[in-house]
Each structure stands twice: as C-alpha cells, then as structure tokens.
C-alpha atoms as a PDB file:
ATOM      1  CA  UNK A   1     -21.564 -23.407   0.440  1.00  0.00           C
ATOM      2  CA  UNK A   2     -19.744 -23.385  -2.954  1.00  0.00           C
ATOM      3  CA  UNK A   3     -21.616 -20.185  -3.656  1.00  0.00           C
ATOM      4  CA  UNK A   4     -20.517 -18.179  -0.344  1.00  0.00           C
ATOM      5  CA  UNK A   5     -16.798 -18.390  -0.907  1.00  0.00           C
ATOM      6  CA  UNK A   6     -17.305 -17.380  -4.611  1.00  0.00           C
ATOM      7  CA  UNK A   7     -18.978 -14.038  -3.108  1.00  0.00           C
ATOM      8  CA  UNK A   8     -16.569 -13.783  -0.360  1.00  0.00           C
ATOM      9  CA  UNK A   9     -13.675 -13.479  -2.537  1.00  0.00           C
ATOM     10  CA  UNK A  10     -15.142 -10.874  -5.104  1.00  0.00           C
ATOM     11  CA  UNK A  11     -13.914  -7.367  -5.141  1.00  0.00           C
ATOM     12  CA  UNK A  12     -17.019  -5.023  -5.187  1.00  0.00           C
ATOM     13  CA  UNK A  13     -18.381  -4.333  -8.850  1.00  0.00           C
ATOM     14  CA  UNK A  14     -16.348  -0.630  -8.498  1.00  0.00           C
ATOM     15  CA  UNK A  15     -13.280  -2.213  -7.546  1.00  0.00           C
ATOM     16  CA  UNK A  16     -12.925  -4.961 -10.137  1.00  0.00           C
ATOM     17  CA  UNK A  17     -11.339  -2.796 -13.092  1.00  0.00           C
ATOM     18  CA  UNK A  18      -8.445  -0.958 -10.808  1.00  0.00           C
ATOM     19  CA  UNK A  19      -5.205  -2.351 -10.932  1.00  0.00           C
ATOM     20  CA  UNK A  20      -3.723  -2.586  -7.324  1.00  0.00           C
ATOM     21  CA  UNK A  21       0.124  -2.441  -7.076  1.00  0.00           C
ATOM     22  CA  UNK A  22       1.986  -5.409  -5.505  1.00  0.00           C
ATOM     23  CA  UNK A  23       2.540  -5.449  -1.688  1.00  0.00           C
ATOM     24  CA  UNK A  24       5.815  -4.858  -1.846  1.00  0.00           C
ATOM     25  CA  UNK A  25       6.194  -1.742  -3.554  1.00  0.00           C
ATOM     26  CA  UNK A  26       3.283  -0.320  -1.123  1.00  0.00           C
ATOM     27  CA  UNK A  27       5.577  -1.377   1.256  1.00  0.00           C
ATOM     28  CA  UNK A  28       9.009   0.273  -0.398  1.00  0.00           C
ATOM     29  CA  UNK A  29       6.957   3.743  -0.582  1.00  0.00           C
ATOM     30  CA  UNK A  30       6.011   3.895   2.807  1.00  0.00           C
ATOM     31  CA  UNK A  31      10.333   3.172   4.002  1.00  0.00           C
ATOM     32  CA  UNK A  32      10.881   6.000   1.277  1.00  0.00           C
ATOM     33  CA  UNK A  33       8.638   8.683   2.944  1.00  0.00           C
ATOM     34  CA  UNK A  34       9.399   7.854   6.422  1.00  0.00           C
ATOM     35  CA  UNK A  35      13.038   8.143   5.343  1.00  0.00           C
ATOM     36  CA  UNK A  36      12.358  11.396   3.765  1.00  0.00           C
ATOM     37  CA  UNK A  37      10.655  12.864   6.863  1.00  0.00           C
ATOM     38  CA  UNK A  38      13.021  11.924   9.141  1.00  0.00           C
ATOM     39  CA  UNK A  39      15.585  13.419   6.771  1.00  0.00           C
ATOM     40  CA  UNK A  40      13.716  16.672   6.919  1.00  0.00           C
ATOM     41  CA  UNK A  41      12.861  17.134  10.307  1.00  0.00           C
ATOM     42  CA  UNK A  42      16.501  15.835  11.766  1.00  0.00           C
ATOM     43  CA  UNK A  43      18.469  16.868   8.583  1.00  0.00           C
ATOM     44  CA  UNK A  44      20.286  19.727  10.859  1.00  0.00           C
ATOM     45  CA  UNK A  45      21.059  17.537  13.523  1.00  0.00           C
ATOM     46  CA  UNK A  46      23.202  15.056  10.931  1.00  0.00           C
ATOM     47  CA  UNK A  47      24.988  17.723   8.948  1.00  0.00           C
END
C-alpha cells in the first residue's frame, strides 16, 4: 500500500526535470490577458 502512493504522486519520467511556476503567477497571467483583451476589444467604447 506504501508502494501505490509513492507511484501515485510521481510526475512521469518526462516531467520530472521541468520547473513548473507557482499557482499564483499562472493565475496573475491569465487576469493580465483577460484584462488586455477586454482592453482591446472595448478600448473604443471607454475612451
């Protein structure tokens, strides 16, 4: 039983080297370009 949770957590063997960025700043992005859409398509409508 010890066994399966040490396999369920592993990454897969491609995986284990890449660095993955924190949550948050995945998170940060994703405001930024849905602010910067919005910005573009409605721009006209604000100024």
């Amino acid at each position: 039983m010890e066994n399966e949770d040490k396999n369920k957590n592993q990454r897969p063997s491609r995986m284990i080297n890449i660095a993955f960025p924190k949550a948050k700043y995945g998170f940060y992005i994703a405001i930024f370009i849905i602010a910067m859409v919005l910005l573009i398509l409605y721009g006209n409508l604000i100024l």
